[in-house]
C-alpha atoms as a PDB file:
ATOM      1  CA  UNK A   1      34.892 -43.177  64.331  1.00  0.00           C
ATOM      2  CA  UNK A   2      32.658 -40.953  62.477  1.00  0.00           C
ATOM      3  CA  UNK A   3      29.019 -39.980  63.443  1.00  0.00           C
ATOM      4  CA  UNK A   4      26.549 -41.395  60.731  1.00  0.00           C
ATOM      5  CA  UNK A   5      22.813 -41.458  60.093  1.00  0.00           C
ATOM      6  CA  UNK A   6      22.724 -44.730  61.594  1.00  0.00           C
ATOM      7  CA  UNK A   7      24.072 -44.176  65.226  1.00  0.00           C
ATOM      8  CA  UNK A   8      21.648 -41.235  65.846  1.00  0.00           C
ATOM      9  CA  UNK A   9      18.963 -43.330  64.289  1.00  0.00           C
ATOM     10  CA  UNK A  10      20.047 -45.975  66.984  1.00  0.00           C
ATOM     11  CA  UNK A  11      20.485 -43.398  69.584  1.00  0.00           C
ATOM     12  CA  UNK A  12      16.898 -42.316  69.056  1.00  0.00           C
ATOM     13  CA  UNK A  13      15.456 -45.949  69.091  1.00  0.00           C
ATOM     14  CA  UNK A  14      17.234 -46.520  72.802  1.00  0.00           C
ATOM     15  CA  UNK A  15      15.821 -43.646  74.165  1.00  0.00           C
ATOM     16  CA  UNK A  16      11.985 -43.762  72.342  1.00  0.00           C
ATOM     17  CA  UNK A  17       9.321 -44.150  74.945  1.00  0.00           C
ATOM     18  CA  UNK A  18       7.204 -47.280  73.870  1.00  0.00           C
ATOM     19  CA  UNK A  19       4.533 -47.584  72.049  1.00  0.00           C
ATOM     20  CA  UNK A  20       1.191 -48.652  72.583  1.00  0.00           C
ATOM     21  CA  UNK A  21      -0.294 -51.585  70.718  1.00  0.00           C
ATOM     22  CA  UNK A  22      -3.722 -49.879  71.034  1.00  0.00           C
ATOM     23  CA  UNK A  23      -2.208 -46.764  69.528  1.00  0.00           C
ATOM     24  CA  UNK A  24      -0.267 -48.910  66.718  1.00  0.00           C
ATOM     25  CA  UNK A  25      -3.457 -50.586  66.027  1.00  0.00           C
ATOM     26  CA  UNK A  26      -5.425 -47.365  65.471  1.00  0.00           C
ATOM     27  CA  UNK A  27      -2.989 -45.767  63.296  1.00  0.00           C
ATOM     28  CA  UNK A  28      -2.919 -49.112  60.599  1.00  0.00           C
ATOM     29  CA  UNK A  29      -6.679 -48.972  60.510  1.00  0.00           C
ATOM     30  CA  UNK A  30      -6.563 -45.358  59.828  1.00  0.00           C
ATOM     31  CA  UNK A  31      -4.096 -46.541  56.923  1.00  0.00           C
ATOM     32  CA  UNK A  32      -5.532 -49.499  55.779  1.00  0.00           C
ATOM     33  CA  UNK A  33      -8.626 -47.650  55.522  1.00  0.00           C
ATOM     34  CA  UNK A  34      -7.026 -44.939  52.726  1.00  0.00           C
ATOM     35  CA  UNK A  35      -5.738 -47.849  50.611  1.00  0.00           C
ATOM     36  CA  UNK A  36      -8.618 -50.362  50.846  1.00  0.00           C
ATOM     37  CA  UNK A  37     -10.729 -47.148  49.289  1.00  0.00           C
ATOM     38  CA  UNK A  38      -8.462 -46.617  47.181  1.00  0.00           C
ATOM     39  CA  UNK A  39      -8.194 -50.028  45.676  1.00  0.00           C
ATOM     40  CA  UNK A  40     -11.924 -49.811  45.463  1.00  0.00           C
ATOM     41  CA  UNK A  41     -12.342 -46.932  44.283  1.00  0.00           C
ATOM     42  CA  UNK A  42     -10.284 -47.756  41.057  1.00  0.00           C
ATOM     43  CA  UNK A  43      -7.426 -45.076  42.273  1.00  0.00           C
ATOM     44  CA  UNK A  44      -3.685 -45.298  42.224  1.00  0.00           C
ATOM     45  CA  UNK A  45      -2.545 -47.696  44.673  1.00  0.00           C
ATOM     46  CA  UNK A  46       0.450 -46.578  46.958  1.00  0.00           C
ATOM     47  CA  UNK A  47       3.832 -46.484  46.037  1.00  0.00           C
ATOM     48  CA  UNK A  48       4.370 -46.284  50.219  1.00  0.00           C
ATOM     49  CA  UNK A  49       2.863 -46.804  53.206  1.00  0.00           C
ATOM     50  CA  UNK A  50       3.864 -46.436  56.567  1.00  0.00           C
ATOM     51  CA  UNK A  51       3.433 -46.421  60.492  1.00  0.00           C
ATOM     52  CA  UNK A  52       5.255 -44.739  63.262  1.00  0.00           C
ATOM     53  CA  UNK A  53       4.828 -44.068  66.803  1.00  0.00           C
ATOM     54  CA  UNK A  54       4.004 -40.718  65.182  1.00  0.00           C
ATOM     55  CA  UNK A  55       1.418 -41.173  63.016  1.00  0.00           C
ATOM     56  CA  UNK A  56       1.341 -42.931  59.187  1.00  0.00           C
ATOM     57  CA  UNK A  57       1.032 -42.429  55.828  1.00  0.00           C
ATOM     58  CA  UNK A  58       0.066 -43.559  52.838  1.00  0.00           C
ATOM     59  CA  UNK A  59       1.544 -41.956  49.435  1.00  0.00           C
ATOM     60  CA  UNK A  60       0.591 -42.058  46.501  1.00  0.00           C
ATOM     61  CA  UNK A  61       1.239 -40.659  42.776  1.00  0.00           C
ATOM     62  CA  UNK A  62      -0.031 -37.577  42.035  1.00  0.00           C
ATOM     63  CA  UNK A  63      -2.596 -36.499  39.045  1.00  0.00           C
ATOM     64  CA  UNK A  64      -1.715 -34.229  36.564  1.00  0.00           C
ATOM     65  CA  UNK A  65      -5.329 -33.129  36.471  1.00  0.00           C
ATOM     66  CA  UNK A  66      -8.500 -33.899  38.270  1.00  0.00           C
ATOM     67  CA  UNK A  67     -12.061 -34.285  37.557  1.00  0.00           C
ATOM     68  CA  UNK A  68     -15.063 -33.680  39.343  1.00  0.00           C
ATOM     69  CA  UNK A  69     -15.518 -37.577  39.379  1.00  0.00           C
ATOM     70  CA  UNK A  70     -12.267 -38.080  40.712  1.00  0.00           C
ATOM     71  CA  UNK A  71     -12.143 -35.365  43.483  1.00  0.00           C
ATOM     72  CA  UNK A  72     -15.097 -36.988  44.645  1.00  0.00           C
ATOM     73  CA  UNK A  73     -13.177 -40.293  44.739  1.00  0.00           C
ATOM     74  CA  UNK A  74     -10.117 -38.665  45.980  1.00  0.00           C
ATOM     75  CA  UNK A  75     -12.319 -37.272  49.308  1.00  0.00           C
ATOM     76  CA  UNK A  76     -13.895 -40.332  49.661  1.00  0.00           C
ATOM     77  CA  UNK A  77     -10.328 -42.109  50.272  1.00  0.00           C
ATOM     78  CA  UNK A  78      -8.743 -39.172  52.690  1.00  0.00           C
ATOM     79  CA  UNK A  79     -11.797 -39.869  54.812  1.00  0.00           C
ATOM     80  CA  UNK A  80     -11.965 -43.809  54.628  1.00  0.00           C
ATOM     81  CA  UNK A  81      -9.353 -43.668  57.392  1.00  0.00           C
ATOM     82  CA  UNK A  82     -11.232 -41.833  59.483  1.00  0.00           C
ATOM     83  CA  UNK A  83     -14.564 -43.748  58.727  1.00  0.00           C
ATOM     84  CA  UNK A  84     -12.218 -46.930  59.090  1.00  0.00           C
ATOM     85  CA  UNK A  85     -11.509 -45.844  62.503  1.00  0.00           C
ATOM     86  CA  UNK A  86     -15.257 -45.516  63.310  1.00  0.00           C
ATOM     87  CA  UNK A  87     -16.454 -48.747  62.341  1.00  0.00           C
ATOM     88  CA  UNK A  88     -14.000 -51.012  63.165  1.00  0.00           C
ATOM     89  CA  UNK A  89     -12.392 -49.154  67.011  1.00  0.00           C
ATOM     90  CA  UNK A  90     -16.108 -47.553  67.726  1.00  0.00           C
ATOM     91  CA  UNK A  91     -14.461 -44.194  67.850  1.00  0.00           C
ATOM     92  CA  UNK A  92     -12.231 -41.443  65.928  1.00  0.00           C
ATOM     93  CA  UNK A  93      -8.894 -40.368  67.221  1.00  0.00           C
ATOM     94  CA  UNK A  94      -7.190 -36.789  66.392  1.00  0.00           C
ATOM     95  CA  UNK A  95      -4.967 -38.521  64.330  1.00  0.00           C
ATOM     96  CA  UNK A  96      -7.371 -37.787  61.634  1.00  0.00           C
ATOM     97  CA  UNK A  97      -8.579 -35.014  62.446  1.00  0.00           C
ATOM     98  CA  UNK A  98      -5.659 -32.625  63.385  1.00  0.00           C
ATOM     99  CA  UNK A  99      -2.046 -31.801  62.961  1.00  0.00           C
ATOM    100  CA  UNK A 100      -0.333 -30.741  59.322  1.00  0.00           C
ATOM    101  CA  UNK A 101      -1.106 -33.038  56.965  1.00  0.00           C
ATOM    102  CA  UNK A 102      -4.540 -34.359  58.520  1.00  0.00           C
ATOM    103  CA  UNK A 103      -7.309 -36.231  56.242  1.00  0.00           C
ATOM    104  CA  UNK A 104      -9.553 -32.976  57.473  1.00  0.00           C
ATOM    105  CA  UNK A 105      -6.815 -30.733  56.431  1.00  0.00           C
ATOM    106  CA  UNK A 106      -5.855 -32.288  52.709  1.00  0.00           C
ATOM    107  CA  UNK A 107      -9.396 -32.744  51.917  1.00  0.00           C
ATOM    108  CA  UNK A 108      -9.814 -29.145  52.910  1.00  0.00           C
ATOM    109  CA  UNK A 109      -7.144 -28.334  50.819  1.00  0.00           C
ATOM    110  CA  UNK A 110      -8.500 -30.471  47.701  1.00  0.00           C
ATOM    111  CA  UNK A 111     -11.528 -28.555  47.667  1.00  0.00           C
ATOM    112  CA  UNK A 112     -10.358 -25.031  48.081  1.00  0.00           C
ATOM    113  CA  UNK A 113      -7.591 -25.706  45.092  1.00  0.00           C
ATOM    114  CA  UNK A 114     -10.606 -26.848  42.973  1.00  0.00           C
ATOM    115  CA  UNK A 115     -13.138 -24.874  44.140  1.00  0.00           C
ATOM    116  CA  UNK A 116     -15.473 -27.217  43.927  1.00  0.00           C
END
């Protein structure tokens, strides 16, 4: 039988170490946090969301352009998962605050493309 996507996706399931609900629970607060701004803030809503042992993510579409009004909206969101965290766990994890594609790091990013 042939090796598909599927059995090593199984293989790596069997062998995962588990997963915290404390940990689970901080990541979909971080999460929820980026879309409830958004949906506040009048932005895009996600076309995905997700959690993983790793981390989440919540994408959605891109701009073609941006405003000053609308960075300012756009920061506002990237750190509502971090401000999220605060508020409702009493404390901030690295998870939004380090790694490659951090809220610190895209926001960062945001305002250095639009030097702003």
């Amino acid at each position: 039988m042939p090796l598909t996507a599927g059995h090593l996706q199984q293989t790596v399931a069997d062998h995962a170490p588990p997963v915290c609900d404390e940990h689970l629970r901080r990541i979909a607060t971080r999460e929820a946090g980026h879309i409830v701004a958004a949906a506040v803030l009048d932005l895009p809503l996600p076309v995905r969301a997700r959690i993983t042992p790793n981390g989440g993510e919540v994408l959605r579409p891109a701009r073609p352009s941006y405003t000053a009004e609308i960075i300012k909206k756009e920061l506002v969101c990237l750190m509502a998962g971090r401000a999220a965290e605060q508020f409702l766990i009493g404390d901030v994890s690295s998870g939004s605050e380090s790694g490659q594609q951090s809220d610190l790091e895209l926001a960062t990013a945001l305002l250095v493309a639009q030097e702003y």
